[in-house]
C-alpha atoms as a PDB file:
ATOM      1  CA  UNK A   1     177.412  20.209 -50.555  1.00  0.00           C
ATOM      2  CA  UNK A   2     175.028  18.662 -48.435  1.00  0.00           C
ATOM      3  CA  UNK A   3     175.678  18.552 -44.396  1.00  0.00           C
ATOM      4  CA  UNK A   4     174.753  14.873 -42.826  1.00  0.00           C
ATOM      5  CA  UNK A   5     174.695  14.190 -39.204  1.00  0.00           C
ATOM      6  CA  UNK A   6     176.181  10.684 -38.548  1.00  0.00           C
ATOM      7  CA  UNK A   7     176.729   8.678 -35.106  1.00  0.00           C
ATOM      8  CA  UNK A   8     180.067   6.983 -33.864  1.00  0.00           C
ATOM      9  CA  UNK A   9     180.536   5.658 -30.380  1.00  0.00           C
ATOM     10  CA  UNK A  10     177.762   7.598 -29.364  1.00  0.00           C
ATOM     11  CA  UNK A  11     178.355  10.635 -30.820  1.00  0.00           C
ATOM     12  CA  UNK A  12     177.047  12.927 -33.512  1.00  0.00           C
ATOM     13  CA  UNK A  13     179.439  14.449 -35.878  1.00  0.00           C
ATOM     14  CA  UNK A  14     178.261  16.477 -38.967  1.00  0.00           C
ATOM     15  CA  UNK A  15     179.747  15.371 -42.068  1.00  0.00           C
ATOM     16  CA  UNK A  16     180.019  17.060 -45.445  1.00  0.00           C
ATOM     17  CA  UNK A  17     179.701  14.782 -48.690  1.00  0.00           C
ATOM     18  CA  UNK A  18     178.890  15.033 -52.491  1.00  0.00           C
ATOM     19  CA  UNK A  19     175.307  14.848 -53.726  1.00  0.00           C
ATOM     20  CA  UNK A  20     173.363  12.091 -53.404  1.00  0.00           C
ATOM     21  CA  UNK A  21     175.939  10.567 -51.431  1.00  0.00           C
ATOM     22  CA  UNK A  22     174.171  11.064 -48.080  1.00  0.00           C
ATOM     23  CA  UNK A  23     173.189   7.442 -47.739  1.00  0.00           C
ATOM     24  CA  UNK A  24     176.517   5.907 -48.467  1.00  0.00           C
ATOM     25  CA  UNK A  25     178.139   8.284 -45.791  1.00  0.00           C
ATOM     26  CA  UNK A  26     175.964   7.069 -43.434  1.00  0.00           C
ATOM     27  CA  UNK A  27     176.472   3.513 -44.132  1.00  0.00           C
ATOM     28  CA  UNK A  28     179.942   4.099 -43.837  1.00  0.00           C
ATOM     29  CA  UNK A  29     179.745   6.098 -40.487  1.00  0.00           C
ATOM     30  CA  UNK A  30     177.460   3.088 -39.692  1.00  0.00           C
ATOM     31  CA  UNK A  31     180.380   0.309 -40.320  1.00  0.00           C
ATOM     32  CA  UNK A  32     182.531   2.334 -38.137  1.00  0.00           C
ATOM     33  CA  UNK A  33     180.484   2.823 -35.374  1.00  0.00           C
ATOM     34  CA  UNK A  34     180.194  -0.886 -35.721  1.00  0.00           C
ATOM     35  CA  UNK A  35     183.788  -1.452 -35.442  1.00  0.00           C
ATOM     36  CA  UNK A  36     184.494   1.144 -32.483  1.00  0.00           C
ATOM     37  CA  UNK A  37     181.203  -1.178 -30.618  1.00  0.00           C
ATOM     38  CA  UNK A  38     183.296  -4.222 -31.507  1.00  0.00           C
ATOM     39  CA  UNK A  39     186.663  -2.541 -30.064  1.00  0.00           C
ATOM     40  CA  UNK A  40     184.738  -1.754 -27.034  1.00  0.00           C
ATOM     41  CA  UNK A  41     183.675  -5.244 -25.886  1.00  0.00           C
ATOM     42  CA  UNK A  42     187.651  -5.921 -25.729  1.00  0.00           C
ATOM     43  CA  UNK A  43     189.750  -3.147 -25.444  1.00  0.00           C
ATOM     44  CA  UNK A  44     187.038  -0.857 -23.106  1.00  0.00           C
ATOM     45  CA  UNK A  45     187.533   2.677 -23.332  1.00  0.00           C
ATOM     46  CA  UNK A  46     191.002   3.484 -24.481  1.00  0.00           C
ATOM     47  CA  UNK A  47     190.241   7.139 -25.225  1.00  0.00           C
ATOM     48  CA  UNK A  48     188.112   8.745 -28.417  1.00  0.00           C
ATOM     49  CA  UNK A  49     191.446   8.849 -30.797  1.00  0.00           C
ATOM     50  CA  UNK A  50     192.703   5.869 -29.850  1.00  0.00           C
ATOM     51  CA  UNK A  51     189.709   4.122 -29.958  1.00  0.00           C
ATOM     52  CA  UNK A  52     188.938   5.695 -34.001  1.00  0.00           C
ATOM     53  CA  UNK A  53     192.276   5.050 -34.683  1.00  0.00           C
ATOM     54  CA  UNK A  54     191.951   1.140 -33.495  1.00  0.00           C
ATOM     55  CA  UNK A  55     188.700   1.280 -35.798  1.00  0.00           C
ATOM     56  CA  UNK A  56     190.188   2.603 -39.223  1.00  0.00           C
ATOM     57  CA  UNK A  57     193.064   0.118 -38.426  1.00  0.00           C
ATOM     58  CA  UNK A  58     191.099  -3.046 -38.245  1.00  0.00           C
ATOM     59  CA  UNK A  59     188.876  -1.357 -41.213  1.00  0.00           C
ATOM     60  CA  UNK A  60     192.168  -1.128 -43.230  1.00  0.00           C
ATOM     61  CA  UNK A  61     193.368  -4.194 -42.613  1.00  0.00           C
ATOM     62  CA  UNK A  62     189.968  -5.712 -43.751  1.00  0.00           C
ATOM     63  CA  UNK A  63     190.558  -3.343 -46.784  1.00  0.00           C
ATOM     64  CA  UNK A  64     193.681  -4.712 -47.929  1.00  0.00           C
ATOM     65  CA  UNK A  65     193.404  -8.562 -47.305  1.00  0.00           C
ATOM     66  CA  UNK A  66     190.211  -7.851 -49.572  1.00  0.00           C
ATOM     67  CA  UNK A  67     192.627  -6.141 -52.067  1.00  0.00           C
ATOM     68  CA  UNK A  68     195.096  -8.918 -51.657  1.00  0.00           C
ATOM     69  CA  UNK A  69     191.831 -11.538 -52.617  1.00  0.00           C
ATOM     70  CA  UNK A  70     190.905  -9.356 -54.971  1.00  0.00           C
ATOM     71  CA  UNK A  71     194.095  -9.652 -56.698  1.00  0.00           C
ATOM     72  CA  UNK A  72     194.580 -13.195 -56.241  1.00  0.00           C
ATOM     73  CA  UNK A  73     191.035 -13.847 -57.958  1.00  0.00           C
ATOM     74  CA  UNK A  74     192.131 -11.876 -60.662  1.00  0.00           C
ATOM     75  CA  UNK A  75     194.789 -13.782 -61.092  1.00  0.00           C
ATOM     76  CA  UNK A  76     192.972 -16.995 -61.062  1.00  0.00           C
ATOM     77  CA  UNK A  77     190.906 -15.826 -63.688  1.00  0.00           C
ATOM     78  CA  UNK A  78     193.931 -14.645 -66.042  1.00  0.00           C
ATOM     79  CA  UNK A  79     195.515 -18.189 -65.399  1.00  0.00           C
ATOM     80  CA  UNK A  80     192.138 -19.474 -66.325  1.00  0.00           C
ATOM     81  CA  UNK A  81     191.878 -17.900 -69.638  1.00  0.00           C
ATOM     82  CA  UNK A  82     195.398 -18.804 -70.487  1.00  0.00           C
ATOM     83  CA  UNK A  83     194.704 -22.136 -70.233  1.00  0.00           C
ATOM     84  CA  UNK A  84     191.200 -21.643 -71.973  1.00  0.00           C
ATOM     85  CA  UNK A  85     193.273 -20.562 -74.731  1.00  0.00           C
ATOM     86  CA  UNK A  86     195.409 -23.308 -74.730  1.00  0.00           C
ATOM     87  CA  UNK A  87     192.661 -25.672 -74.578  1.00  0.00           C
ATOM     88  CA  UNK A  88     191.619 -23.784 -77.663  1.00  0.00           C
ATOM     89  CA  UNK A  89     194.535 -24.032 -79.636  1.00  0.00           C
ATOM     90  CA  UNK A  90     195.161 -27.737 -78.774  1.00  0.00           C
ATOM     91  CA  UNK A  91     191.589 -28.310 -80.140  1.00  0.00           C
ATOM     92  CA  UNK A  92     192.545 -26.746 -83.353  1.00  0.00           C
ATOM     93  CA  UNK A  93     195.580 -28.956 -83.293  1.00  0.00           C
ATOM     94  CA  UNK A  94     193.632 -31.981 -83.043  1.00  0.00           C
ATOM     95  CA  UNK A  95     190.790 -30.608 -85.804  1.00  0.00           C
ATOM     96  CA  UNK A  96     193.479 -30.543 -88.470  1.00  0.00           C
ATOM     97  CA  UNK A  97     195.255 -34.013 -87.230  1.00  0.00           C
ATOM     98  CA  UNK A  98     191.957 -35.724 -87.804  1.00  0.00           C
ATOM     99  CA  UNK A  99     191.198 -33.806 -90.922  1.00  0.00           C
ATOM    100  CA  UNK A 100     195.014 -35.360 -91.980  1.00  0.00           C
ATOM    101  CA  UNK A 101     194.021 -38.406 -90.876  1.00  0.00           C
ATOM    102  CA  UNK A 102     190.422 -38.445 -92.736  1.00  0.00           C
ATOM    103  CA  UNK A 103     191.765 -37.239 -96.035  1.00  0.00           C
ATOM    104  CA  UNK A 104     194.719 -40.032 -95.833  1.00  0.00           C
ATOM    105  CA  UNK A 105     191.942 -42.825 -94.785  1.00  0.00           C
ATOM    106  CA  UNK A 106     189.670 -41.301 -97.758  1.00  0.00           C
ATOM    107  CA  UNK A 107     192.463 -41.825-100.313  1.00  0.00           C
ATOM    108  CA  UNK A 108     193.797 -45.291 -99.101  1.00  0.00           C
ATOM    109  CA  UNK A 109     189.698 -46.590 -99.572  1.00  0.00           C
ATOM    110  CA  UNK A 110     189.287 -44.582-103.026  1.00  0.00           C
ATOM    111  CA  UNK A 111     192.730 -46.436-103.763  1.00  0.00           C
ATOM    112  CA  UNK A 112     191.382 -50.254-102.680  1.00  0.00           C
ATOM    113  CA  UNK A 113     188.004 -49.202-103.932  1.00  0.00           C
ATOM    114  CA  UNK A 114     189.776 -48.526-107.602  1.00  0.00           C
ATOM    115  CA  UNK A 115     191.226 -51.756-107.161  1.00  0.00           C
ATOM    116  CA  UNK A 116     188.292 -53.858-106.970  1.00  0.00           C
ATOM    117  CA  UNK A 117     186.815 -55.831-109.990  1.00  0.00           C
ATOM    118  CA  UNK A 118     184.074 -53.783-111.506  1.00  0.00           C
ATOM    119  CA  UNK A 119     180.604 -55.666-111.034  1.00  0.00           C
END
């Protein structure tokens, strides 16, 4: 298990983390540090924990109102299809009216056209 050194708030922490997973760990550590930077410029220094703590709060509220999109999108989609199948059946629906209607036309001419004087 690979060991990666990673910077938050100015400090170096060493991490542990799965194979090959050494550059996603430190993009991670890097969208944290980001945050704590952030929580700096308005809340100063309000202590290491506190400050982390602020960070993975405002990192999992970001987390769930993308969960909560996530699921609303997926909803949308699922409503979508529905009515894509809908659409679909009413099609069919209309196919075979107009097939009625084509076959009913096609016998009332073959009936007038069997009533017309041969030439």
């Amino acid at each position: 298990m690979p060991l990666v050194n990673v910077m938050v708030n100015e400090r170096s922490y060493s991490m542990a983390c799965d194979e090959g997973q050494e550059a996603n760990l430190r993009q991670l550590a890097a969208h944290v540090d980001a945050k704590v930077r952030d929580l700096l410029k308005t809340a100063g220094q309000p202590g290491e924990q506190r400050l982390l703590l602020m960070a993975a709060l405002l990192i999992a509220d970001e987390y769930f109102d993308a969960q909560a999109q996530l699921e609303g999108r997926t909803q949308e989609i699922a409503d979508t299809a529905g009515e894509r199948e809908s659409a679909i059946a009413r099609i069919g629906d209309t196919e075979q009216d107009a097939i009625i209607a084509l076959d009913a036309a096609t016998a009332r001419l073959n009936d007038v056209a069997a009533r017309l004087p041969s030439a």
